[in-house]
Protein backbone atom coordinates (compact mmCIF):
# COMPACT_ATOMS: atom_id res chain seq x y z
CA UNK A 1 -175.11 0.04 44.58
CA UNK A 2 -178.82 1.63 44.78
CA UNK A 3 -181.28 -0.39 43.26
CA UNK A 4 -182.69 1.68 39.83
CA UNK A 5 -186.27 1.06 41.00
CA UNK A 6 -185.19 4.56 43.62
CA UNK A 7 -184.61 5.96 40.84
CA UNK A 8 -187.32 8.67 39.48
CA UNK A 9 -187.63 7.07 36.18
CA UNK A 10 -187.74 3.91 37.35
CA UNK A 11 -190.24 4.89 40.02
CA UNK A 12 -192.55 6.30 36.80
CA UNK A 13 -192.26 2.99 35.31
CA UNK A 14 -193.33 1.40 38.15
CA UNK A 15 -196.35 3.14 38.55
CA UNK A 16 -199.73 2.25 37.68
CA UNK A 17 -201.84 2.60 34.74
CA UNK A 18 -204.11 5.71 36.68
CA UNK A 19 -200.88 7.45 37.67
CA UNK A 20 -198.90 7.47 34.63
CA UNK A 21 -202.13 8.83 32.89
CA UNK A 22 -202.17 11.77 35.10
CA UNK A 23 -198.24 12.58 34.96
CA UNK A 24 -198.95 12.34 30.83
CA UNK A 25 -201.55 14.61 31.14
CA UNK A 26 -199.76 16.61 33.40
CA UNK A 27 -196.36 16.55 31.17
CA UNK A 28 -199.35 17.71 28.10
CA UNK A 29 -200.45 20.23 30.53
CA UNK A 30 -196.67 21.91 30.88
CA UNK A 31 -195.14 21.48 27.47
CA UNK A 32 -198.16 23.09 26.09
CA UNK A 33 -198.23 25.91 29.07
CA UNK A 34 -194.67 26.24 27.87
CA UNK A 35 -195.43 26.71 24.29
CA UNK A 36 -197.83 29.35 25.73
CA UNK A 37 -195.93 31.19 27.79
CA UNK A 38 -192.99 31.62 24.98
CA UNK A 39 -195.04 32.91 22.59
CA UNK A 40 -197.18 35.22 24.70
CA UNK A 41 -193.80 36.40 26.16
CA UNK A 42 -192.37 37.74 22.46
CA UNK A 43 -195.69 38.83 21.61
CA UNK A 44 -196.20 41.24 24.57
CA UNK A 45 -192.65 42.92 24.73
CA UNK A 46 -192.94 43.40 21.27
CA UNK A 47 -195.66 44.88 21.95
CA UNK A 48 -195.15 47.18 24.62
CA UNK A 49 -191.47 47.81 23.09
CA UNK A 50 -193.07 49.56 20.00
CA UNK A 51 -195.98 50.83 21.22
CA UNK A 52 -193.76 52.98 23.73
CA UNK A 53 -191.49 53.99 20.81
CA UNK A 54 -194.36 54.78 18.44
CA UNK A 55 -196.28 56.71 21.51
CA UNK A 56 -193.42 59.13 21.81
CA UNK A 57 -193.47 59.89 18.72
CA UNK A 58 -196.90 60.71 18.36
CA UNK A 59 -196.44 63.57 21.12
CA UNK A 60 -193.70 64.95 19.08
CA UNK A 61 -195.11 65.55 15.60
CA UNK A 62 -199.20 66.01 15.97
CA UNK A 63 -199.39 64.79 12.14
CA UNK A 64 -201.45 62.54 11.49
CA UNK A 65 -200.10 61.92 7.94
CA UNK A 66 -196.40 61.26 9.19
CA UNK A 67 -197.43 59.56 12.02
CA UNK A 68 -199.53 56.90 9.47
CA UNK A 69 -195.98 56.91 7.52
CA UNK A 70 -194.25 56.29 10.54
CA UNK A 71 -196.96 53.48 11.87
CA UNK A 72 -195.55 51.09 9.53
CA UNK A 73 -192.39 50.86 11.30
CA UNK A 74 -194.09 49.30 14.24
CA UNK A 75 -196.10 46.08 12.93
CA UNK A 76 -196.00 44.59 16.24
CA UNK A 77 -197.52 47.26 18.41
CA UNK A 78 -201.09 47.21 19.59
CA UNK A 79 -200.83 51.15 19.42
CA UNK A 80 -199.52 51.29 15.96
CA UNK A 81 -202.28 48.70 15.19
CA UNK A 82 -205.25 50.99 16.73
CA UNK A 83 -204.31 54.46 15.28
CA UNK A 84 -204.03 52.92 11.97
CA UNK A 85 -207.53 51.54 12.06
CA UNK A 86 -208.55 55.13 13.15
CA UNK A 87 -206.77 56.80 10.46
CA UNK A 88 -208.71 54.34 7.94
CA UNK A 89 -211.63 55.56 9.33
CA UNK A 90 -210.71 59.35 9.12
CA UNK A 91 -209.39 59.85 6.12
CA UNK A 92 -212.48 58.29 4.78
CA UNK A 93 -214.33 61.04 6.89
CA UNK A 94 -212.35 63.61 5.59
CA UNK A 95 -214.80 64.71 3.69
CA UNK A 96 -217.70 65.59 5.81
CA UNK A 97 -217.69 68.98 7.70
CA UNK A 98 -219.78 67.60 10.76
CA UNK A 99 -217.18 67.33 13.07
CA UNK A 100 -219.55 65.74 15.78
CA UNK A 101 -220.29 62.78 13.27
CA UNK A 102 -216.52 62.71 12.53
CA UNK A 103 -215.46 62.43 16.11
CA UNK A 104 -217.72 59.69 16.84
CA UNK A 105 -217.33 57.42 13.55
CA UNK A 106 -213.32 57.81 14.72
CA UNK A 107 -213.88 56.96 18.49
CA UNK A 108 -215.97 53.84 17.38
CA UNK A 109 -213.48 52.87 14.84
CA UNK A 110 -210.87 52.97 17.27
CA UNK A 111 -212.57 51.24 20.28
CA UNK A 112 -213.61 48.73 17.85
CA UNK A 113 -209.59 47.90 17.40
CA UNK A 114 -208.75 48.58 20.91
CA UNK A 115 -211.29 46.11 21.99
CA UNK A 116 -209.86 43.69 19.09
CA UNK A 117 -206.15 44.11 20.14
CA UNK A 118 -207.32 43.27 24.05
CA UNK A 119 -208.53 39.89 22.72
CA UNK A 120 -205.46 39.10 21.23
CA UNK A 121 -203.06 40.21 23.86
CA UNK A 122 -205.40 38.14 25.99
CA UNK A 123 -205.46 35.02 23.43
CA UNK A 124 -204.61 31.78 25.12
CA UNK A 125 -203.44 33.36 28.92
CA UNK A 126 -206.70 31.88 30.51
CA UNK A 127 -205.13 28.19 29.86
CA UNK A 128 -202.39 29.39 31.86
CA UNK A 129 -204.83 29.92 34.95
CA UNK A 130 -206.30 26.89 34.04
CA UNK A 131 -203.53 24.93 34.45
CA UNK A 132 -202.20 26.57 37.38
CA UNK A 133 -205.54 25.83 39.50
CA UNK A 134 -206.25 22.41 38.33
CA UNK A 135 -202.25 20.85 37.67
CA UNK A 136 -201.99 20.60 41.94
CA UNK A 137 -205.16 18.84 42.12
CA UNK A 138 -205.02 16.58 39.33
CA UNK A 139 -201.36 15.40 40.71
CA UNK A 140 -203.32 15.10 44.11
CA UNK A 141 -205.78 12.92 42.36
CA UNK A 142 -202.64 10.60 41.19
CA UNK A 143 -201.25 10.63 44.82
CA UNK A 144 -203.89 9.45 46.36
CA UNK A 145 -205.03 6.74 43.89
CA UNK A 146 -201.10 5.76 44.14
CA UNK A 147 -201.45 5.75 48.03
CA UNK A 148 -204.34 3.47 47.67
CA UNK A 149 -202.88 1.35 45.52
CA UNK A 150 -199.99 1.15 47.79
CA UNK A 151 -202.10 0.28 50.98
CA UNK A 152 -203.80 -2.88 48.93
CA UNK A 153 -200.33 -4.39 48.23
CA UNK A 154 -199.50 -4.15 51.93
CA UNK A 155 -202.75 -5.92 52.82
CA UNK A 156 -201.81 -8.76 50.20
CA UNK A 157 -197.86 -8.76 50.92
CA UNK A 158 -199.44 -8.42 55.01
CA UNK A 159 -196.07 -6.60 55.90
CA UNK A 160 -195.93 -3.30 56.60
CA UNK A 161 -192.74 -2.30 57.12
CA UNK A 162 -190.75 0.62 55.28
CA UNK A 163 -189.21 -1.18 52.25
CA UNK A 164 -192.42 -2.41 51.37
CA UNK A 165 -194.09 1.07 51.94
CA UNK A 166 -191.91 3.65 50.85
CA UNK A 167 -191.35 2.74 46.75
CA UNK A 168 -195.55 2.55 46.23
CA UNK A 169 -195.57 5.99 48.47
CA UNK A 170 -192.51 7.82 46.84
CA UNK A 171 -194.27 6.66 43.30
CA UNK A 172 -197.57 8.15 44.21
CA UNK A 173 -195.82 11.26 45.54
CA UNK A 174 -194.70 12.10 41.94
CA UNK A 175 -197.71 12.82 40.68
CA UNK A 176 -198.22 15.81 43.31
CA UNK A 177 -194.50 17.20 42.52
CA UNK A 178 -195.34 17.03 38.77
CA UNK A 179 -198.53 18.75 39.82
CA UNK A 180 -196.58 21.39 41.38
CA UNK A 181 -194.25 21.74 38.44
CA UNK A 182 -196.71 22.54 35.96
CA UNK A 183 -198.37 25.14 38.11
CA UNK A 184 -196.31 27.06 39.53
CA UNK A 185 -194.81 28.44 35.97
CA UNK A 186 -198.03 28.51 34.68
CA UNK A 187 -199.09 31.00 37.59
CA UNK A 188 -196.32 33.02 38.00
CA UNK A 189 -196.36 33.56 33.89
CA UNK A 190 -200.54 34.33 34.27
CA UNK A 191 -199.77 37.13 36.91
CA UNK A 192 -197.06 38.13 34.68
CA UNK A 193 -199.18 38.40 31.69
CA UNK A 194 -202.35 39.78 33.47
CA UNK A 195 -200.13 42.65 34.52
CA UNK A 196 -198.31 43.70 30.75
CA UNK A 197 -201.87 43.28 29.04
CA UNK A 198 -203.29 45.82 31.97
CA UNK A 199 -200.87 48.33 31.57
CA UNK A 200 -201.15 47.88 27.52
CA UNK A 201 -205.16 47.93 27.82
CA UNK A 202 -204.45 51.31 29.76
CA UNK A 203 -202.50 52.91 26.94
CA UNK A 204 -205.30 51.97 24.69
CA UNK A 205 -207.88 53.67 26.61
CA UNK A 206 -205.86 56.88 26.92
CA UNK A 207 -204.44 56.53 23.61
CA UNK A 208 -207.84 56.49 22.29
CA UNK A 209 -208.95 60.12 23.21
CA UNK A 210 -205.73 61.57 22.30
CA UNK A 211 -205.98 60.40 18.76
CA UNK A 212 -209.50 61.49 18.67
CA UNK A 213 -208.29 64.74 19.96
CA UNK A 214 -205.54 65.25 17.27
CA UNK A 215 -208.02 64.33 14.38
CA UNK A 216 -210.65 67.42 15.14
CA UNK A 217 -207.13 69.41 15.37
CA UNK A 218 -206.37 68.21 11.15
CA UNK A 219 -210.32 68.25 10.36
């Protein structure tokens, strides 16, 4: 019958004080990358789901009033989100006959959004690289104080052989795996993200002129 010391929990209770406050940190680090990634998931393919939707529609009717009706079907999409701030700002235009000034109080009230909706889609995805390039190392950190540790109790116990060194090295080497853990999700799920909010970002800036575009058209 194996001895329950082998065992990963019992090797984490084993540990020492330095270790299991890196593997808590590290189990802080991944619950909350988790909580992250979840939400940040649902928010972008909501995002890109009605902004596509709402974006083909636009190309079919040129109306700026119907399209404003039909913007309040899609709450979720950054599109949605940036012609309605533009259609604020035009119909309170609406009465001016420069059409220069007009343009440009539109353009700015749109970038102004566009540049608003970035910073959210971008909200809380830099913890995720974060955590992905500083997880591996602090789990190193634990490793290596556990491998220390585990070299002083040979020099007390003055025996060196491999059932006195392998439980202090297979505890130390748990801080690296849960190192590992919490990165590797955390930077796959950054790439991930970085990639959606780009191509979103890019339908904002090309978005942006075509809206512009179709305002002169109802001025």
């Amino acid at each position: 019958m194996h001895d329950s010391k082998f065992g990963v929990l019992g090797l984490i209770s084993d540990a020492g004080p330095v270790v299991l406050f890196v593997l808590a940190v590290l189990l802080l680090f991944s619950i909350v990358s988790w909580a992250i990634i979840a939400y940040k998931f649902s928010y972008v393919r909501k995002s890109r789901h009605e902004s596509a939707a709402f974006l083909d529609y636009f190309f079919e009717v040129y109306n700026v009033e119907k399209i404003f009706a039909e913007s309040e079907n899609y709450r979720n999409g950054s599109l949605p989100r940036v012609f309605r701030a533009g259609y604020v700002e035009y119909r309170a235009m609406s009465d001016l006959s420069d059409v220069r000034q007009v343009r440009a109080r539109v353009a700015r009230a749109v970038k102004r959004e566009a540049n608003a909706e970035a910073k959210r889609l971008a909200a809380l995805v830099p913890f995720l690289a974060t955590v992905g390039n500083t997880a591996p190392f602090i789990g190193l950190f634990g490793t290596v104080w556990g491998i220390m540790s585990s070299f002083q109790n040979i020099g007390l116990t003055q025996s060196a052989s491999l059932a006195a060194v392998a439980p202090g090295i297979s505890e130390a080497l748990i801080a690296t795996a849960a190192g590992l853990a919490a990165a590797i999700p955390a930077v796959i799920s950054f790439n991930y993200f970085t990639h959606e909010i780009g191509t979103i970002q890019q339908d904002l800036d090309e978005f942006s002129s075509e809206f512009v575009s179709v305002c002169i058209k109802e001025q």
